[in-house]
C-alpha atoms as a PDB file:
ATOM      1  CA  UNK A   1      20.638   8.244  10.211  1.00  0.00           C
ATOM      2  CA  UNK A   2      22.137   4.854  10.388  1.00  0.00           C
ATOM      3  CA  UNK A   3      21.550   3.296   7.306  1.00  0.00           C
ATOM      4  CA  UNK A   4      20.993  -0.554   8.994  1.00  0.00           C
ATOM      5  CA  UNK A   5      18.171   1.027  11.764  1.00  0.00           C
ATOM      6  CA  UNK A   6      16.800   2.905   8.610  1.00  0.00           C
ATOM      7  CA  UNK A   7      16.800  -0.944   7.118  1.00  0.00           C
ATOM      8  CA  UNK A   8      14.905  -2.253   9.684  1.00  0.00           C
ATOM      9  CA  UNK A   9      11.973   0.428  10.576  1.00  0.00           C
ATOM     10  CA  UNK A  10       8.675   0.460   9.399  1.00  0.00           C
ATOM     11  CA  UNK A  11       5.253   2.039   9.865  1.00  0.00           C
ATOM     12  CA  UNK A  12       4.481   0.527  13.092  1.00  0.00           C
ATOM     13  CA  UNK A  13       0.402   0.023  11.463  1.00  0.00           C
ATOM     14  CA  UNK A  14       0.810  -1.236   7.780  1.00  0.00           C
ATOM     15  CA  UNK A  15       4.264  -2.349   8.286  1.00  0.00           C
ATOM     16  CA  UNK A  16       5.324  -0.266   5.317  1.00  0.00           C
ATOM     17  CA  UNK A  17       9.260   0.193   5.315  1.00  0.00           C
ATOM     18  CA  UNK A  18      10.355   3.936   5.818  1.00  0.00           C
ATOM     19  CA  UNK A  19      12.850   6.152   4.013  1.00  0.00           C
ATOM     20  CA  UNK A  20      14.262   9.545   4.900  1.00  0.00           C
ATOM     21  CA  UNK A  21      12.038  12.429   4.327  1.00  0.00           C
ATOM     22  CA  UNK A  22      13.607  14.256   0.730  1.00  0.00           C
ATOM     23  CA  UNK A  23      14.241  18.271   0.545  1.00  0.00           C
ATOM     24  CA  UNK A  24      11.522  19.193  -1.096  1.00  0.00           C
ATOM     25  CA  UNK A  25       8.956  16.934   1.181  1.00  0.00           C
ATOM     26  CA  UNK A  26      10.435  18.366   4.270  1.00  0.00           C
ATOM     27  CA  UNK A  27      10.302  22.028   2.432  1.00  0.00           C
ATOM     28  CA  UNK A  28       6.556  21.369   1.839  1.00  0.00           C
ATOM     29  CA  UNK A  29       5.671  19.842   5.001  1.00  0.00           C
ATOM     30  CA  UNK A  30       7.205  22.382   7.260  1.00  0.00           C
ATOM     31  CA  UNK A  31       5.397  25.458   4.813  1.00  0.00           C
ATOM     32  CA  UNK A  32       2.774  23.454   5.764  1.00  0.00           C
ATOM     33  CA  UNK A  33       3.030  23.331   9.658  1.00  0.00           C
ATOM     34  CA  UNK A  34       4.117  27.210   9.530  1.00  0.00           C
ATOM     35  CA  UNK A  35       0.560  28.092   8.110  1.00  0.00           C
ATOM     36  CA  UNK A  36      -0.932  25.432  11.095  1.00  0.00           C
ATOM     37  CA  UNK A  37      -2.425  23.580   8.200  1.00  0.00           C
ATOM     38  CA  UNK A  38      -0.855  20.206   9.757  1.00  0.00           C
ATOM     39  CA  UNK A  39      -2.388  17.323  12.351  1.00  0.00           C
ATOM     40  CA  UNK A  40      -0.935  13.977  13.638  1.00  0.00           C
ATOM     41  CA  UNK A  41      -2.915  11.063  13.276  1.00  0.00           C
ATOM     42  CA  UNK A  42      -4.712  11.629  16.519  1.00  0.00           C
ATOM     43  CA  UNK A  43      -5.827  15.086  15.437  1.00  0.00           C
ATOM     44  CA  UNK A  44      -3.320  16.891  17.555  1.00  0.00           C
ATOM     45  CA  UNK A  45      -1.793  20.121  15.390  1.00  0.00           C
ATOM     46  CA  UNK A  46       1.661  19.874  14.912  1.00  0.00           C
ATOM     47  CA  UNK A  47       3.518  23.319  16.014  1.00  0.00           C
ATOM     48  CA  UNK A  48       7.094  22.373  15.474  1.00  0.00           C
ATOM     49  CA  UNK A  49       8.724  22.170  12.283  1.00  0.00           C
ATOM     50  CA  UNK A  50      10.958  19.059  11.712  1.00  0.00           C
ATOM     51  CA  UNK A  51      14.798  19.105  10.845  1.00  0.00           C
ATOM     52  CA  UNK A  52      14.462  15.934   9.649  1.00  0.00           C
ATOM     53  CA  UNK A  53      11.712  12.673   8.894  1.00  0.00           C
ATOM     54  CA  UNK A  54      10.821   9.379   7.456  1.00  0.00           C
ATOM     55  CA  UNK A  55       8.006   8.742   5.148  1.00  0.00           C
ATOM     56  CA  UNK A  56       6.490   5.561   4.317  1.00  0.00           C
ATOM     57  CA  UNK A  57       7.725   4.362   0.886  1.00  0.00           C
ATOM     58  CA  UNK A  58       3.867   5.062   0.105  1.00  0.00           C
ATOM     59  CA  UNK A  59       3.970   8.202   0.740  1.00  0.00           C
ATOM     60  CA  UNK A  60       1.390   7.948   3.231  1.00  0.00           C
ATOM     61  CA  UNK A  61       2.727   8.609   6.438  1.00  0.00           C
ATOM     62  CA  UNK A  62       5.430  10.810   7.510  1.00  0.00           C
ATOM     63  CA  UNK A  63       7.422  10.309  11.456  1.00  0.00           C
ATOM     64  CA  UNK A  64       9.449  12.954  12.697  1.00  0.00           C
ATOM     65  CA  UNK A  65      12.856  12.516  14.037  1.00  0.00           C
ATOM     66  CA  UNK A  66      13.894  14.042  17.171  1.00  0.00           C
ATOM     67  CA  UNK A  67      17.501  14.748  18.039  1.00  0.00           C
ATOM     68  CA  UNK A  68      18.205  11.659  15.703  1.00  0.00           C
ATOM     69  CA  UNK A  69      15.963   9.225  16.834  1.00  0.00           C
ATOM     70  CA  UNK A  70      12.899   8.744  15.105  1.00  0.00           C
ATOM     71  CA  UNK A  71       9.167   8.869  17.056  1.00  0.00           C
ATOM     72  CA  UNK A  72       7.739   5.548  15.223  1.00  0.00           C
ATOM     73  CA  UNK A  73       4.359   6.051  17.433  1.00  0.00           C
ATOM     74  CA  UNK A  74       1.008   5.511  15.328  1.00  0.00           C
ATOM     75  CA  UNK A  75      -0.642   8.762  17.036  1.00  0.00           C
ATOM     76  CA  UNK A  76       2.345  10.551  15.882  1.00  0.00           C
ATOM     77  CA  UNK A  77       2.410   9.533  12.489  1.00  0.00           C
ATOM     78  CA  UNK A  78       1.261  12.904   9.996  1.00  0.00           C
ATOM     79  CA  UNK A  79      -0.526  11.474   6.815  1.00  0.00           C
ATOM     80  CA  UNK A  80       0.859  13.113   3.889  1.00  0.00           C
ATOM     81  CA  UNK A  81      -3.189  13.540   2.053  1.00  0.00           C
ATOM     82  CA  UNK A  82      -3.771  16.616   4.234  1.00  0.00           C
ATOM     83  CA  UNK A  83      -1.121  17.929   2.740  1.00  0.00           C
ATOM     84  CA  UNK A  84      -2.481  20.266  -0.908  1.00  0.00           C
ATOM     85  CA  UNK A  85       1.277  20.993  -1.697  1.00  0.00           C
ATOM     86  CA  UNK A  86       2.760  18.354  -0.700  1.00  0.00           C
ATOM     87  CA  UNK A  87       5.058  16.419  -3.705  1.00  0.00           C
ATOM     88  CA  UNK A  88       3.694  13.037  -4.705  1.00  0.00           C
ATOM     89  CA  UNK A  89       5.485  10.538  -6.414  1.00  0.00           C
ATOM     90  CA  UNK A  90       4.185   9.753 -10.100  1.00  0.00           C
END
């Protein structure tokens, strides 16, 4: 991803800037969706893994990223405290 749109993009609720999902988050997320443990915000399960995603620098919220561009809708958004396994910055 373009470092200068990765610059600019936030979480379009708390504003929170976004940085590219790391290995072992993505790893962990998409174990995650495989066992259909995973919802969007809106409640909707998520069925697809991703290739690739941003995360709040919070860790709070993850966005996917399809075919390079990334889906920056709230409803879309996955919140990372669903997730038991997922790793969690100290």
């Amino acid at each position: 991803m373009d470092k200068r749109l990765l610059d600019i993009l936030c979480c379009p609720v708390s504003k929170t800037p976004v940085r590219l999902l790391g290995k072992n988050e993505l790893d962990a997320l998409n174990a995650a969706i495989d066992r259909g443990q995973v919802a969007t915000v809106a409640g909707a399960t998520v069925e697809r893994r991703l290739a690739e995603g941003l995360i709040t620098v919070d860790g709070k919220v993850i966005y996917r990223i399809d075919d390079g561009i990334p889906v920056m809708l709230p409803e879309e958004g996955i919140g990372t405290l669903q997730l038991d396994d997922f790793p969690r910055a100290a």
